[in-house]
N, C-alpha and C. Protein backbone atom coordinates (compact mmCIF):
# COMPACT_ATOMS: atom_id res chain seq x y z
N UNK A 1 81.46 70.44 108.45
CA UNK A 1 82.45 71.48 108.29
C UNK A 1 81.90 72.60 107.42
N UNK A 2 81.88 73.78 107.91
CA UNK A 2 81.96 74.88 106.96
C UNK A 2 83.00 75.62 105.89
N UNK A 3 82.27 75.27 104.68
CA UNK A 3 83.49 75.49 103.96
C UNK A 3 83.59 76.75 103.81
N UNK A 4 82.55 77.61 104.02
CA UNK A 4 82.21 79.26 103.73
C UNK A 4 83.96 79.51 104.77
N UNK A 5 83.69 79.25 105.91
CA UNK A 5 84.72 79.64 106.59
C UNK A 5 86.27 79.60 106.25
N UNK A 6 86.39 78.25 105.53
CA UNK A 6 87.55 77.67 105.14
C UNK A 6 87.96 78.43 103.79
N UNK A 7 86.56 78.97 102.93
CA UNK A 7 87.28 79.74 102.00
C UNK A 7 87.56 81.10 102.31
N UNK A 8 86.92 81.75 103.60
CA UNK A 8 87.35 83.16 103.68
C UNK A 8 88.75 82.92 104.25
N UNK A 9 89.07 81.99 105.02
CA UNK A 9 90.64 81.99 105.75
C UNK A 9 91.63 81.91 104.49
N UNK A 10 91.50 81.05 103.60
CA UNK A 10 92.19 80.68 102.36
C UNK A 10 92.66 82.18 101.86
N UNK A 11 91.27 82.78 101.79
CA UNK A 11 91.45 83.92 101.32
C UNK A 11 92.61 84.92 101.90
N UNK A 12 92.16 84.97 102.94
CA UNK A 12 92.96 86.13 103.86
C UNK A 12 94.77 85.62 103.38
N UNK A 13 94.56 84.32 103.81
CA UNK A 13 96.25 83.74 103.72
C UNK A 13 97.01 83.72 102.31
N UNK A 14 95.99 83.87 101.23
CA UNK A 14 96.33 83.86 99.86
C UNK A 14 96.47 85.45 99.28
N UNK A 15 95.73 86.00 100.12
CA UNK A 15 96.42 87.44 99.55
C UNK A 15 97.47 87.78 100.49
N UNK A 16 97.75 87.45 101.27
CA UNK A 16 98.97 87.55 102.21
C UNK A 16 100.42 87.31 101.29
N UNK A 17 100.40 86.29 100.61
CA UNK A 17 101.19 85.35 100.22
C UNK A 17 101.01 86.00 98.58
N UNK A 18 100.24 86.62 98.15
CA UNK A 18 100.50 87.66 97.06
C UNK A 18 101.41 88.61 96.81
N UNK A 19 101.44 89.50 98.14
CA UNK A 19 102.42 90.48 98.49
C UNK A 19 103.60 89.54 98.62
N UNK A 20 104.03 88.80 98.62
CA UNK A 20 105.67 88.08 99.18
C UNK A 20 106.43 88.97 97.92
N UNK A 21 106.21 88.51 96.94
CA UNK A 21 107.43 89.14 96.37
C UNK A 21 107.49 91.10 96.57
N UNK A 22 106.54 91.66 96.38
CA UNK A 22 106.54 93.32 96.92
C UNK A 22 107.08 93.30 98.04
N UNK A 23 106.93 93.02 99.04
CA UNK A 23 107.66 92.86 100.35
C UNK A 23 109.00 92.36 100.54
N UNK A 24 109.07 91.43 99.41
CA UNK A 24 110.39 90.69 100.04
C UNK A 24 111.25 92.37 99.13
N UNK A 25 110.80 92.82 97.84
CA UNK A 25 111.74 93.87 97.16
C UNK A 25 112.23 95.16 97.74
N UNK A 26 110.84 95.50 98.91
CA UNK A 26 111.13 96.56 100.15
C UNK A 26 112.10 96.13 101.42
N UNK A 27 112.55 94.95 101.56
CA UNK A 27 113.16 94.26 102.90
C UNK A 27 113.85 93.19 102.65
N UNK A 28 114.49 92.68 103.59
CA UNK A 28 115.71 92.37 103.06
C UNK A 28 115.54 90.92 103.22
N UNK A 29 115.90 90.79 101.76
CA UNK A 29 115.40 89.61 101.07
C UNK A 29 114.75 88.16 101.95
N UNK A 30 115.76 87.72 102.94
CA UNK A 30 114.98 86.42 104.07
C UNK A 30 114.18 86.83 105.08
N UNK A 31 114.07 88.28 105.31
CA UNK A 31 113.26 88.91 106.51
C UNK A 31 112.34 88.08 106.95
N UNK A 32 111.21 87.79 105.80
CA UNK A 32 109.81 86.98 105.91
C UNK A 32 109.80 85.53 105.50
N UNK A 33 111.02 84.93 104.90
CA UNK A 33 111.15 83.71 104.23
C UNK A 33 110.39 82.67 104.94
N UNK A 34 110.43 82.65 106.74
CA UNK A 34 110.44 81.63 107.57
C UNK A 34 108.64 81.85 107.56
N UNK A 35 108.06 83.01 107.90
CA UNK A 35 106.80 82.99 107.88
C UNK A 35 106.37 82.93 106.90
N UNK A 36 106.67 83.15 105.39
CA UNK A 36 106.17 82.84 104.56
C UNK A 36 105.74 81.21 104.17
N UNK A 37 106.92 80.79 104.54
CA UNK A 37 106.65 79.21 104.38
C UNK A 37 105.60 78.88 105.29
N UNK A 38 105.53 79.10 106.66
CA UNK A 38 104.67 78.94 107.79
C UNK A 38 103.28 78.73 107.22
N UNK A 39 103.14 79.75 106.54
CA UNK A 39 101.87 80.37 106.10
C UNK A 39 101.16 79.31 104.87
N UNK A 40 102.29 79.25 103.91
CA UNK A 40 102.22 78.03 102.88
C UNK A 40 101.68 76.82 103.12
N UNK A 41 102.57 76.31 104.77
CA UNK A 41 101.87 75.05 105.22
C UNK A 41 100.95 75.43 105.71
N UNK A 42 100.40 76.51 106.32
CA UNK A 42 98.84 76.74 107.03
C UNK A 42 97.81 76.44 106.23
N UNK A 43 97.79 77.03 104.70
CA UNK A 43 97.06 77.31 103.68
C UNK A 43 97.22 75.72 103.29
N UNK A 44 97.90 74.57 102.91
CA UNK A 44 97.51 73.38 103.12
C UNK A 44 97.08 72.25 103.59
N UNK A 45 96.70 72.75 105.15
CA UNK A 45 96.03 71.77 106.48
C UNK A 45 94.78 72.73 106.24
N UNK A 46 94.42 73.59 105.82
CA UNK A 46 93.06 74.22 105.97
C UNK A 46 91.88 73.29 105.98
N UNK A 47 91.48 72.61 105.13
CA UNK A 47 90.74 71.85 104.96
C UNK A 47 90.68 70.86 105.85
N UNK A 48 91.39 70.46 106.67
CA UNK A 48 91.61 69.84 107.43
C UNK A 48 91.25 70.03 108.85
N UNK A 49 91.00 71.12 108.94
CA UNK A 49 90.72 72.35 110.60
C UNK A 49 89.27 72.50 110.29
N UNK A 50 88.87 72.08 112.02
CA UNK A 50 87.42 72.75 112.37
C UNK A 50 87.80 74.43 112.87
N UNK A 51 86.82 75.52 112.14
CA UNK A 51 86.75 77.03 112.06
C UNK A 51 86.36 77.22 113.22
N UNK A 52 86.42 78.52 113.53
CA UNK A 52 84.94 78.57 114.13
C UNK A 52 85.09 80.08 113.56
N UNK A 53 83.69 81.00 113.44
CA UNK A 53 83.34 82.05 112.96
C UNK A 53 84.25 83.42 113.78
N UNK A 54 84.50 83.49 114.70
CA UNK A 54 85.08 84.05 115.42
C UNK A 54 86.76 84.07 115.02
N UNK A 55 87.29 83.08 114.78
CA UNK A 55 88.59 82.74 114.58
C UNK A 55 89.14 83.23 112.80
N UNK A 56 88.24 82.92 112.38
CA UNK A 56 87.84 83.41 110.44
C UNK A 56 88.08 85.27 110.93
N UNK A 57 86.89 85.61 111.37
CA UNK A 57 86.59 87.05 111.57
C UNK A 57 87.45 87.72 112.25
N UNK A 58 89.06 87.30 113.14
CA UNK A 58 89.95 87.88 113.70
C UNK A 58 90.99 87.76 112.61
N UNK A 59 91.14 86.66 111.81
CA UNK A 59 91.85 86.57 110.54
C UNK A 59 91.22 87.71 109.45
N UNK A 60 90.43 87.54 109.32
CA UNK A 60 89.89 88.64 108.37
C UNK A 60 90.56 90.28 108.90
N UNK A 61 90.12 90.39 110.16
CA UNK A 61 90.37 91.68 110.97
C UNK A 61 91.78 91.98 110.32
N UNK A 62 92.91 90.80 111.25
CA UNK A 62 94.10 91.16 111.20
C UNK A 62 94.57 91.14 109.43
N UNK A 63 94.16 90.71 109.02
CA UNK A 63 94.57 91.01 107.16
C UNK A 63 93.95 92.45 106.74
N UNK A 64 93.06 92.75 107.15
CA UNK A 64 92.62 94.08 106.91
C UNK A 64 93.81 95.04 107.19
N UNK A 65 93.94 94.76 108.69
CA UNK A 65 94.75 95.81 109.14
C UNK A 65 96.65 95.36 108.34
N UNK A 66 96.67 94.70 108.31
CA UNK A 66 98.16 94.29 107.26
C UNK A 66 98.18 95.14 106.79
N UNK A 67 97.28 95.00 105.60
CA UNK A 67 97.39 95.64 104.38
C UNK A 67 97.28 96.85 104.52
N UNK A 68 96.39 97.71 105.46
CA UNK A 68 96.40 99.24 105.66
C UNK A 68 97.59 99.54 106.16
N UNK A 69 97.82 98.54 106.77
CA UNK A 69 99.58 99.49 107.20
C UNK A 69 100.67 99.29 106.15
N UNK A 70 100.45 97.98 105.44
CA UNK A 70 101.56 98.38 104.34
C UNK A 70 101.46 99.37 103.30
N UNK A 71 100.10 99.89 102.91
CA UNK A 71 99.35 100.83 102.54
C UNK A 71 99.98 102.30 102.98
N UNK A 72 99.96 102.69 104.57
CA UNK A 72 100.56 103.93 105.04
C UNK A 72 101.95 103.46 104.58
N UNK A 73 102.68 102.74 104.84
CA UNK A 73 103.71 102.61 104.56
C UNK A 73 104.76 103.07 103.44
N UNK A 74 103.97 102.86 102.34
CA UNK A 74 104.05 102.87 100.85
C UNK A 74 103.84 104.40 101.07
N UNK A 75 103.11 104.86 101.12
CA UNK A 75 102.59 106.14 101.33
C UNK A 75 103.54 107.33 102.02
N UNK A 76 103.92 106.74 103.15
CA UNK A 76 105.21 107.21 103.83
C UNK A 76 106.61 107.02 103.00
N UNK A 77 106.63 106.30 102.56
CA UNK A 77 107.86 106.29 101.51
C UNK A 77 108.14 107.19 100.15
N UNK A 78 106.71 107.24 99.90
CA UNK A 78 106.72 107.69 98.41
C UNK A 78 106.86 109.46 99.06
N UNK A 79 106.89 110.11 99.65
CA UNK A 79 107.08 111.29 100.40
C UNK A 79 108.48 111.35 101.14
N UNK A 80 109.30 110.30 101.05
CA UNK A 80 111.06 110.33 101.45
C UNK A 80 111.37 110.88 100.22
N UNK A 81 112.42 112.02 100.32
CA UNK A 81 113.44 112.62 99.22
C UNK A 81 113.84 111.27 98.67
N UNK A 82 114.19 111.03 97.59
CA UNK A 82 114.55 109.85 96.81
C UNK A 82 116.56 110.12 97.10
N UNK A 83 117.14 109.43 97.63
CA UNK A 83 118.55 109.14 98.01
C UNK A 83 119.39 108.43 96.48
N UNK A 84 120.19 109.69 96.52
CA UNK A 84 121.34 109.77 95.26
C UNK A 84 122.06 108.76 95.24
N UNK A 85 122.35 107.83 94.27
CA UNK A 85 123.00 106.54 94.18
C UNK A 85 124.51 107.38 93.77
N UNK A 86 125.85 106.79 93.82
CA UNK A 86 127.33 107.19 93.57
C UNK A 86 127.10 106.24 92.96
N UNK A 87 127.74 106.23 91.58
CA UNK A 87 128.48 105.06 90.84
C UNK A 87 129.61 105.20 90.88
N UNK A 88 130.03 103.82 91.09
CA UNK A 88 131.90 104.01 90.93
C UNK A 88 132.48 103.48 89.84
């Protein structure tokens, strides 16, 4: 087994699972609850899974691209007029 592989996947899924709380504070609150857990149990059978380099390197890909879009995202927001709260 390659563990090189097993720690870049760890990786990808552990900074995934970093953002939960930033994400969950932008959206509404259970949006991601179900995949978050998903993800939790993924990140504990790891060790357990034959890789293959290809499968690591599409995980890697797609975490790249996550994060750049939550990235524009943030970016796109911080450029919305900020919306006047009423207190009653």
């Amino acid at each position: 087994m390659d563990t090189n592989l097993h720690s870049r996947l760890k990786n990808c899924l552990q900074t995934i699972l970093e953002l939960e709380d930033d994400i969950r504070e932008d959206v509404q609150r259970s949006a991601f609850s179900e995949e978050f857990n998903k993800i939790r149990g993924f990140l504990e059978r790891i060790e357990q899974m034959q890789l293959l380099e290809e499968e690591v390197a599409r995980m890697e890909r797609a975490t790249a691209t996550f994060l750049s879009e939550l990235q524009l995202a943030v970016r796109a927001e911080e450029h919305l007029p900020r919306r006047k709260r009423v207190l009653q």
